[in-house]
Protein backbone atom coordinates (compact mmCIF):
# COMPACT_ATOMS: atom_id res chain seq x y z
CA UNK A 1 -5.26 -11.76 2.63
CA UNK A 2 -4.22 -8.11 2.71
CA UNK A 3 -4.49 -5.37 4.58
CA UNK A 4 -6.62 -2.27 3.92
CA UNK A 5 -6.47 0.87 6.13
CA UNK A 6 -9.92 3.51 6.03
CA UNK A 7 -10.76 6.59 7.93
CA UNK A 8 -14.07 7.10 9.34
CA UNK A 9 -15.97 9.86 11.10
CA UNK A 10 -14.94 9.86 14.34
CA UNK A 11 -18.99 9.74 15.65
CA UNK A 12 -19.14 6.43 13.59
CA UNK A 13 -16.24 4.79 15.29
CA UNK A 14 -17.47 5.57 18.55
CA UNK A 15 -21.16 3.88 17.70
CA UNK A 16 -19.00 0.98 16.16
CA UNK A 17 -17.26 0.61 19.56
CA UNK A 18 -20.78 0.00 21.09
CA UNK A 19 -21.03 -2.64 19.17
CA UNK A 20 -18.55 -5.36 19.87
CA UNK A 21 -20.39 -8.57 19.03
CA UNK A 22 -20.18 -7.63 15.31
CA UNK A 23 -17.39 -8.69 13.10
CA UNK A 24 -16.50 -5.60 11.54
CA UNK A 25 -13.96 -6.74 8.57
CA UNK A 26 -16.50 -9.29 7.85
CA UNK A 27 -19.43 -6.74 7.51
CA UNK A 28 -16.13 -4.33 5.35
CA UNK A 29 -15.25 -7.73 3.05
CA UNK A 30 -19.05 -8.15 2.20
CA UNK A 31 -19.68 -4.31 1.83
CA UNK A 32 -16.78 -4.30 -0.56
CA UNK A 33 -17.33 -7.19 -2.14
CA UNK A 34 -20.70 -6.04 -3.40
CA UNK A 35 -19.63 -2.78 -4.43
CA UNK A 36 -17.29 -4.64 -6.60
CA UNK A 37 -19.53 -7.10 -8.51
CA UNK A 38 -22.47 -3.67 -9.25
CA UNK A 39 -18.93 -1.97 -10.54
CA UNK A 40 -18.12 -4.81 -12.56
CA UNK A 41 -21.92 -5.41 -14.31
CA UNK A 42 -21.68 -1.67 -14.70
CA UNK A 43 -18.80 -1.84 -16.89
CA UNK A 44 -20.10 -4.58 -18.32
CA UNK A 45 -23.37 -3.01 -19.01
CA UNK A 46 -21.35 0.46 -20.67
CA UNK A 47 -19.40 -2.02 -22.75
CA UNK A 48 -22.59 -3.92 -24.00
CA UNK A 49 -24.04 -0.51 -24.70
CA UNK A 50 -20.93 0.29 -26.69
CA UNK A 51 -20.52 -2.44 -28.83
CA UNK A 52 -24.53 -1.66 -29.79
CA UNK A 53 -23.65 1.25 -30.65
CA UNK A 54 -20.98 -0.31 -33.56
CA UNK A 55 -23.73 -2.79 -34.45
CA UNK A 56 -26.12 -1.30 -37.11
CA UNK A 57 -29.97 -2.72 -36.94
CA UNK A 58 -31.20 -5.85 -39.07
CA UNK A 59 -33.87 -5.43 -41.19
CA UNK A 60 -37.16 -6.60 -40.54
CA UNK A 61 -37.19 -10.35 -42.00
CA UNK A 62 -33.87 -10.69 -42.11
CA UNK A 63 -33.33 -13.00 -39.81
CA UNK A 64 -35.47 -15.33 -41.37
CA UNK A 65 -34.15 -14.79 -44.66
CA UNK A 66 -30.49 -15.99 -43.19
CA UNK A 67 -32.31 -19.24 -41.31
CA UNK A 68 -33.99 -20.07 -44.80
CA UNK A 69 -30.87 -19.64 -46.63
CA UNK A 70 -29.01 -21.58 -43.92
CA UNK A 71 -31.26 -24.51 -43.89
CA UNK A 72 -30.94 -24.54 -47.70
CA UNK A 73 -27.59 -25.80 -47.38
């Protein structure tokens, strides 16, 4: 695992002090971790968008006209 440093407000470190029972890297891994995955669908979600963009529209009944011709073969 590596290491990580942060800076925080100086008021929130004190009323993390107060707290001692919580595991504070733990509650830092998850926060992180979940920021990571919404950044990742995000980008997923732009590229999606992008390649729709490069995609032009099918016609109405065009679909079917492919599955007919397919199942013709």
């Amino acid at each position: 695992m590596d290491v990580i440093t942060l800076r925080i407000p100086s008021e929130l470190k004190e009323k993390i002090k107060k707290r001692r029972g919580v595991n504070w890297s733990e509650v830092v891994r998850e926060a992180i971790a979940r920021r990571v995955t919404i950044e990742e669908r995000l980008e997923a979600t732009r590229r999606i968008d992008e390649a729709k963009k490069r995609v032009k529209p099918v016609e109405v009944g065009q679909l079917d006209a492919w599955v007919r011709e397919d199942r013709g073969r």
